[in-house]
PDB file of N, CA and C in Angstrom:
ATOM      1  N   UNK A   1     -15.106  -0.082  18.944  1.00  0.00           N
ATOM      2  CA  UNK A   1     -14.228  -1.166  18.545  1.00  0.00           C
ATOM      3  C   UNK A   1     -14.090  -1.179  17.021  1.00  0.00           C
ATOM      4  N   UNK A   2     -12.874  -1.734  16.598  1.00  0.00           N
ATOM      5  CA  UNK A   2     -12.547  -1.609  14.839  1.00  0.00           C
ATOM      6  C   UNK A   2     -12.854  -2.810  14.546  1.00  0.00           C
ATOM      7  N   UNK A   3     -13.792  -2.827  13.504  1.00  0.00           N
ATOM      8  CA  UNK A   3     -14.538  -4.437  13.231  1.00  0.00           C
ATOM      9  C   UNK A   3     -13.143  -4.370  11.592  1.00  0.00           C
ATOM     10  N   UNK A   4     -13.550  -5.907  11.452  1.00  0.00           N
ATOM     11  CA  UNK A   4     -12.871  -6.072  10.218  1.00  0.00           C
ATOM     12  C   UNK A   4     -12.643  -5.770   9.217  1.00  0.00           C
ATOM     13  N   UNK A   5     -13.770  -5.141   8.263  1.00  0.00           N
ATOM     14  CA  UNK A   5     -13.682  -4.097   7.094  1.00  0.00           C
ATOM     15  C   UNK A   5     -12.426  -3.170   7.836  1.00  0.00           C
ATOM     16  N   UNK A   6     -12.745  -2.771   8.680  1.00  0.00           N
ATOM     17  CA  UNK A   6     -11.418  -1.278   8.894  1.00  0.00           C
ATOM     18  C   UNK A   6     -10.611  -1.859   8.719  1.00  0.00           C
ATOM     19  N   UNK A   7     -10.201  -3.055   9.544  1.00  0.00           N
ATOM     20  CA  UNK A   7      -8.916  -3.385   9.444  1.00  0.00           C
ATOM     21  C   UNK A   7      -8.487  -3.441   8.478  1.00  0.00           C
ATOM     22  N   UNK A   8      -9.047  -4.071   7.275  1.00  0.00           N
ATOM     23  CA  UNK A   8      -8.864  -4.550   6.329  1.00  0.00           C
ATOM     24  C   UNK A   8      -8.242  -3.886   5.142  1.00  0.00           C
ATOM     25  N   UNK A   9      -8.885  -2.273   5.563  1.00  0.00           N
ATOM     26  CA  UNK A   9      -8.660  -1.021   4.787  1.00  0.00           C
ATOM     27  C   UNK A   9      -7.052  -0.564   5.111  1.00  0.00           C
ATOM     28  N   UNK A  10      -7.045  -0.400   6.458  1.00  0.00           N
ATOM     29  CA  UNK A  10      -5.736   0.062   7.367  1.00  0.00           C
ATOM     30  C   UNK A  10      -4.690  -0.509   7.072  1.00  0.00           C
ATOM     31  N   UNK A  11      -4.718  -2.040   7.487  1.00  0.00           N
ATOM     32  CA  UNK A  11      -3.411  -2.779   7.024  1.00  0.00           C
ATOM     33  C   UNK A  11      -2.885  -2.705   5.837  1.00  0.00           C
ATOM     34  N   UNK A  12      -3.319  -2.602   4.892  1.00  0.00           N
ATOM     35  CA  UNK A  12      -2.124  -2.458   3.468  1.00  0.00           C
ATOM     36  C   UNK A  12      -1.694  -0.850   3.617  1.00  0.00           C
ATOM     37  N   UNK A  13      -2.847  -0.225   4.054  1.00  0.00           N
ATOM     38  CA  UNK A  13      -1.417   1.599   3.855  1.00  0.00           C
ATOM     39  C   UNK A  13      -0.932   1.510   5.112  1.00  0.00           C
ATOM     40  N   UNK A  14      -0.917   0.913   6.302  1.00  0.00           N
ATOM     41  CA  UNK A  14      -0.067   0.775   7.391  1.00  0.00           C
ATOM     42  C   UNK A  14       1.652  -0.029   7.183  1.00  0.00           C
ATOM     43  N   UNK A  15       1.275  -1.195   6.347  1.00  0.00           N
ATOM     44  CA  UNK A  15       2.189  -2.314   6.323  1.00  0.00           C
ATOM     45  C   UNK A  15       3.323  -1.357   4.807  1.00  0.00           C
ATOM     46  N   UNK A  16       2.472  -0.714   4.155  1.00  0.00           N
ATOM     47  CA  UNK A  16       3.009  -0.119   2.752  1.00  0.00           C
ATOM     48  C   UNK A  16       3.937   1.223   3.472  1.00  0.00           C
ATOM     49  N   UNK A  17       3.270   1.927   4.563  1.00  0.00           N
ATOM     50  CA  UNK A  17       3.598   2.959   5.053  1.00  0.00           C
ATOM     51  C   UNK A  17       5.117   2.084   5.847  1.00  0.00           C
ATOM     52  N   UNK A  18       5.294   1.316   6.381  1.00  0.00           N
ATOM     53  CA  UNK A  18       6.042   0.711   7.237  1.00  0.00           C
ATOM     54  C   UNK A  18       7.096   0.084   6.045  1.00  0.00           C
ATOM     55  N   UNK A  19       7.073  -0.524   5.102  1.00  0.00           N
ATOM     56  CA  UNK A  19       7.814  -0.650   3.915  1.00  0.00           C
ATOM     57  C   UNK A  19       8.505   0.260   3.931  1.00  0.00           C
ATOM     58  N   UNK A  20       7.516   1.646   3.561  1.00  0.00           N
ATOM     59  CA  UNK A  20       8.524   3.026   2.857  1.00  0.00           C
ATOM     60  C   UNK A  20       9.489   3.390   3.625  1.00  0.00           C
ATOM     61  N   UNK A  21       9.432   3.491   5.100  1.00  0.00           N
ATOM     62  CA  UNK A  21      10.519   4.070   6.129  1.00  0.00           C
ATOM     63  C   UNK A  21      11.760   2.700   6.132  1.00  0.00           C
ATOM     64  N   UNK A  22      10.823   1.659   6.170  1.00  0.00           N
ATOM     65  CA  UNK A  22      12.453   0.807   6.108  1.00  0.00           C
ATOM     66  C   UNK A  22      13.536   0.624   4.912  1.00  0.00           C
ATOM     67  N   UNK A  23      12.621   0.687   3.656  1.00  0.00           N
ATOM     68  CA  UNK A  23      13.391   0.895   2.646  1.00  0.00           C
ATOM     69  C   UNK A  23      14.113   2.582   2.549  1.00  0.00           C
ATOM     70  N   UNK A  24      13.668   3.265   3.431  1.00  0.00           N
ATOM     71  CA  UNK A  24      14.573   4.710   3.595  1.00  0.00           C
ATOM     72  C   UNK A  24      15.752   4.277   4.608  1.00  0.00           C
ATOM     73  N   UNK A  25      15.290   3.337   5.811  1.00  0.00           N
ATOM     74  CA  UNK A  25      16.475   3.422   6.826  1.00  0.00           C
ATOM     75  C   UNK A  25      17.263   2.410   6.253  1.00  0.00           C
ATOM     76  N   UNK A  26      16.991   1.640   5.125  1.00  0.00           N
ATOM     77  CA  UNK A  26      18.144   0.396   5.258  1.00  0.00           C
ATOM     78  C   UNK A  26      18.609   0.501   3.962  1.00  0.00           C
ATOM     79  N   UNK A  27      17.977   1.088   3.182  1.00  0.00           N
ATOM     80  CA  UNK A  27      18.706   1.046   1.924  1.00  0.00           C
ATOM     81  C   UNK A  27      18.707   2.653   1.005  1.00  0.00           C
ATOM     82  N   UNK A  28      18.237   3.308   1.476  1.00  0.00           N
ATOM     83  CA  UNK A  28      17.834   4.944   0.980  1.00  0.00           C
ATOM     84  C   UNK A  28      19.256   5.561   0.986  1.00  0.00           C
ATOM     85  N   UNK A  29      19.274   6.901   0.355  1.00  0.00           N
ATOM     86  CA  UNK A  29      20.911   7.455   0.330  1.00  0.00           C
ATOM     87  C   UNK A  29      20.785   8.813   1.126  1.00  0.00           C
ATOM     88  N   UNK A  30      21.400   9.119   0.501  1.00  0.00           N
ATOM     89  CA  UNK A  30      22.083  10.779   1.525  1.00  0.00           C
ATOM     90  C   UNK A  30      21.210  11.967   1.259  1.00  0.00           C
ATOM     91  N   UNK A  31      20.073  11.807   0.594  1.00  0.00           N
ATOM     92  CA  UNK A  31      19.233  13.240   0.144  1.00  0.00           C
ATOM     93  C   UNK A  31      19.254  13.208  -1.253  1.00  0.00           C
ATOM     94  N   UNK A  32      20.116  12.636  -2.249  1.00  0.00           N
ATOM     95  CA  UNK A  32      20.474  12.917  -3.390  1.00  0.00           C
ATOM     96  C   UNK A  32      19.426  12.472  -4.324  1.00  0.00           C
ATOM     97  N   UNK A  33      18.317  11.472  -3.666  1.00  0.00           N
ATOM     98  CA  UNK A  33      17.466  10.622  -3.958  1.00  0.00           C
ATOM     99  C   UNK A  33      16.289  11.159  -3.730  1.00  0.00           C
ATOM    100  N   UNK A  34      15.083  11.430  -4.683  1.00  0.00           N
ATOM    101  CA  UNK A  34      14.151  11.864  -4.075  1.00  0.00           C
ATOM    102  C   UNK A  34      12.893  11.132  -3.590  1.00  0.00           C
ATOM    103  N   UNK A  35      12.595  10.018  -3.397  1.00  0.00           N
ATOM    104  CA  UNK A  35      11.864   9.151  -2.872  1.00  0.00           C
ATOM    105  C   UNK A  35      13.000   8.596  -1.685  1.00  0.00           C
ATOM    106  N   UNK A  36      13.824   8.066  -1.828  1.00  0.00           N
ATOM    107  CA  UNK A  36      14.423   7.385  -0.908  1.00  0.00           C
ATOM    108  C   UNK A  36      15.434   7.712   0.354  1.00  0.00           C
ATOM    109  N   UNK A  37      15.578   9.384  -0.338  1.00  0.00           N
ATOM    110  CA  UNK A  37      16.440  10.572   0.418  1.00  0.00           C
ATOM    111  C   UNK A  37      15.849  11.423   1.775  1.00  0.00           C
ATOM    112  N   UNK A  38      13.651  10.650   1.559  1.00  0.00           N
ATOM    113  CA  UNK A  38      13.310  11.479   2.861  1.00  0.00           C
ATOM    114  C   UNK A  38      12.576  10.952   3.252  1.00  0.00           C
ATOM    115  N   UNK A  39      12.908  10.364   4.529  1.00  0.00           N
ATOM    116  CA  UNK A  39      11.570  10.214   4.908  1.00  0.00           C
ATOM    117  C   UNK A  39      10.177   9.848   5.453  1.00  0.00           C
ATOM    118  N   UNK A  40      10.064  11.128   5.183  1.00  0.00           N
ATOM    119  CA  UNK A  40       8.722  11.185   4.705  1.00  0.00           C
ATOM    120  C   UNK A  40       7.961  10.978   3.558  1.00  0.00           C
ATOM    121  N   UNK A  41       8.884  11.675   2.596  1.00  0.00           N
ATOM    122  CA  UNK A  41       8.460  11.553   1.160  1.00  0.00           C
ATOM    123  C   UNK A  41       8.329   9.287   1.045  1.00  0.00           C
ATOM    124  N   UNK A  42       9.342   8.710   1.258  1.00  0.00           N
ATOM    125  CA  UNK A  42       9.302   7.035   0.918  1.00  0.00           C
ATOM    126  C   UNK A  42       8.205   6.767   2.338  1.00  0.00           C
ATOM    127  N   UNK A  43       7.806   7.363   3.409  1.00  0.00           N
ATOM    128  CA  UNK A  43       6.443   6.866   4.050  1.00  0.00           C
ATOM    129  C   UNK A  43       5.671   6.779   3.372  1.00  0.00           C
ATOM    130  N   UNK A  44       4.830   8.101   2.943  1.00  0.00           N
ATOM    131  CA  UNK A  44       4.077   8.291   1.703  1.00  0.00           C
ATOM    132  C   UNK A  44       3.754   7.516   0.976  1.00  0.00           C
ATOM    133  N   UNK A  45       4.893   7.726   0.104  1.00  0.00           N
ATOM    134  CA  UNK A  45       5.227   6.518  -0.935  1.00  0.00           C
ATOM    135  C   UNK A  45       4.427   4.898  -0.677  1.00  0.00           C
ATOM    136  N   UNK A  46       5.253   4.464   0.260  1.00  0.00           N
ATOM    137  CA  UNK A  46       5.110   3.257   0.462  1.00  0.00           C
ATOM    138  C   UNK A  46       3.086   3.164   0.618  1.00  0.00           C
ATOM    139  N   UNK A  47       2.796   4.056   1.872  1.00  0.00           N
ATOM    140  CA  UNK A  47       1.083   4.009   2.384  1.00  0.00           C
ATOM    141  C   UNK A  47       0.500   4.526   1.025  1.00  0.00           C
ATOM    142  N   UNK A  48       1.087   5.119   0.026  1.00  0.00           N
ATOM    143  CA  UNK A  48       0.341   5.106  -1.703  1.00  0.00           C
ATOM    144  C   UNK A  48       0.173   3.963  -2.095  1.00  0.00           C
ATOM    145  N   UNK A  49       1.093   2.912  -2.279  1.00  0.00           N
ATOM    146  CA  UNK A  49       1.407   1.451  -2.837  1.00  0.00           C
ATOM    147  C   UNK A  49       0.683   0.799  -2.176  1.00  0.00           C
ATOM    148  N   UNK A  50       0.243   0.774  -1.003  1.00  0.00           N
ATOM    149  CA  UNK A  50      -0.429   0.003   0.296  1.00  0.00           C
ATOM    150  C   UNK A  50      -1.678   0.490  -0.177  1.00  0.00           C
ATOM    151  N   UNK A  51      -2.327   1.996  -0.372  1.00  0.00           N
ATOM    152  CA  UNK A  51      -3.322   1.844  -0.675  1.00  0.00           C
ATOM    153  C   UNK A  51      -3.950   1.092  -1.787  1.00  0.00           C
ATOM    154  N   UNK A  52      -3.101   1.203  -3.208  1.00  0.00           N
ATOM    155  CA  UNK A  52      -3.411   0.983  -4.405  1.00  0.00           C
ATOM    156  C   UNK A  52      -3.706  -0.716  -4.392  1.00  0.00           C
ATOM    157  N   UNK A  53      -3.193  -1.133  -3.319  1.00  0.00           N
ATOM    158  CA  UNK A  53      -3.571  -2.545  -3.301  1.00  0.00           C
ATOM    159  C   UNK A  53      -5.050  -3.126  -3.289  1.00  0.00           C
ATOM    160  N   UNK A  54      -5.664  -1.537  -2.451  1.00  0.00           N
ATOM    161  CA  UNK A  54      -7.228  -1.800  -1.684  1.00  0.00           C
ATOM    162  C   UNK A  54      -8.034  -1.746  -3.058  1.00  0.00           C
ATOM    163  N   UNK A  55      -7.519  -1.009  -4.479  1.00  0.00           N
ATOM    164  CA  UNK A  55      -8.543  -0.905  -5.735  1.00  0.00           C
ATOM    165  C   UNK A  55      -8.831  -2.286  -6.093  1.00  0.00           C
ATOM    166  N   UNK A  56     -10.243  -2.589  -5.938  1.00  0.00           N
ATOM    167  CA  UNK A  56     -10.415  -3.579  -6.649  1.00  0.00           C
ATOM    168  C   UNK A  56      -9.928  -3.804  -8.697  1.00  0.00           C
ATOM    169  N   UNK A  57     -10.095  -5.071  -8.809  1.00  0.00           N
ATOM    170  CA  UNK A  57      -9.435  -5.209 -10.084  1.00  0.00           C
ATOM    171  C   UNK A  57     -10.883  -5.794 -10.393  1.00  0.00           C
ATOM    172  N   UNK A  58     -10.271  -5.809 -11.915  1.00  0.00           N
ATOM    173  CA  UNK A  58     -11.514  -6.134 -12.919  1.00  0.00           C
ATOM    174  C   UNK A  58     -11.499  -7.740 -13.020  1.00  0.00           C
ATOM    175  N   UNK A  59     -12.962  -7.946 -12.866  1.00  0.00           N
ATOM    176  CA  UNK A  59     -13.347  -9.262 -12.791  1.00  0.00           C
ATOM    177  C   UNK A  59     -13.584  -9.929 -14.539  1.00  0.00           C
ATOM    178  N   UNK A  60     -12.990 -10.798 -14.177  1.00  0.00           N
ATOM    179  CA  UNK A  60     -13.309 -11.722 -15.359  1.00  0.00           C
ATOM    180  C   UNK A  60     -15.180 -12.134 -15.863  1.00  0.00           C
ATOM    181  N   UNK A  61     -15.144 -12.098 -17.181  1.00  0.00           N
ATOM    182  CA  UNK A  61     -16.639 -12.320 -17.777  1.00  0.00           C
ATOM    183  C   UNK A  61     -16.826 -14.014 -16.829  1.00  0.00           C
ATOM    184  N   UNK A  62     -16.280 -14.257 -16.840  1.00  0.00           N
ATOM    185  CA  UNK A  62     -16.794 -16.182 -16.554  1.00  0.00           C
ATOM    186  C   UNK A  62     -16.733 -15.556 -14.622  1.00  0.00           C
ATOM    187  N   UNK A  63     -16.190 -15.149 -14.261  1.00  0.00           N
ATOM    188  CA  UNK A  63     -16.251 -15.024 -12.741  1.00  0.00           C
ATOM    189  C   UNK A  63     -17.210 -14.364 -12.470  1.00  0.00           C
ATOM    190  N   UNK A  64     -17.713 -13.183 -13.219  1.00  0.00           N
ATOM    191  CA  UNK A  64     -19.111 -12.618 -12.865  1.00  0.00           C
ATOM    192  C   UNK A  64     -20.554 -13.776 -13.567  1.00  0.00           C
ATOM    193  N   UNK A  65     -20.424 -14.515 -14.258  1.00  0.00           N
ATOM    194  CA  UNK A  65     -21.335 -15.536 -14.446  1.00  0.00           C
ATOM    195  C   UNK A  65     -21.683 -16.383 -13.387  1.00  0.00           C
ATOM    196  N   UNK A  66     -20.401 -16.952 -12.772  1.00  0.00           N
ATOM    197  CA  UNK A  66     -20.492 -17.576 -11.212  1.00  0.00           C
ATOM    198  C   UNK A  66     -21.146 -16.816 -10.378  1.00  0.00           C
ATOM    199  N   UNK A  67     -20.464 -15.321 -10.422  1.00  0.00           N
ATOM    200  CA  UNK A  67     -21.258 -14.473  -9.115  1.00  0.00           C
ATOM    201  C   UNK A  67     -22.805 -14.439  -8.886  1.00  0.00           C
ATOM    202  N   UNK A  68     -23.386 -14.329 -10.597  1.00  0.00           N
ATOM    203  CA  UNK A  68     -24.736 -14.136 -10.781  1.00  0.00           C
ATOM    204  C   UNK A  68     -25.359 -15.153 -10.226  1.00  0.00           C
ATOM    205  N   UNK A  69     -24.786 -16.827 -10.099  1.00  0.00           N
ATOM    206  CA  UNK A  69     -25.749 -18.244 -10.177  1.00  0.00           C
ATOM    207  C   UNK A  69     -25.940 -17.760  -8.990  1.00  0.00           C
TER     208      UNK A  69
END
């Protein structure tokens, strides 16, 4: 069974991956485009953006003071 961490991982390059193909079928052009002309290439794309969501960001000095109490 997929406990929650997975999910957690999955859903943004799933939902990012699912972005990229619709922004190819609904708004992408004729090939002339190279992200938006294939694809595969704007799947990609999109499950890249979806991942980059999962990097944590840098914590603030006063928010790691809280973390420590």
């Amino acid at each position: 069974m997929i406990n929650k961490k997975t999910i957690k991982k999955i859903f943004p390059v799933a939902a990012g991956a699912l972005l990229g193909y619709a922004y190819y079928y609904f708004i992408g052009c004729n090939g002339s485009c190279p992200i938006s002309g294939n694809p595969y290439v704007s799947t990609l794309y999109g499950a890249l953006v979806g991942a980059v969501w999962l990097i944590p960001g840098k914590k603030n000095e006063e928010d790691k003071q809280r973390n420590s109490d």
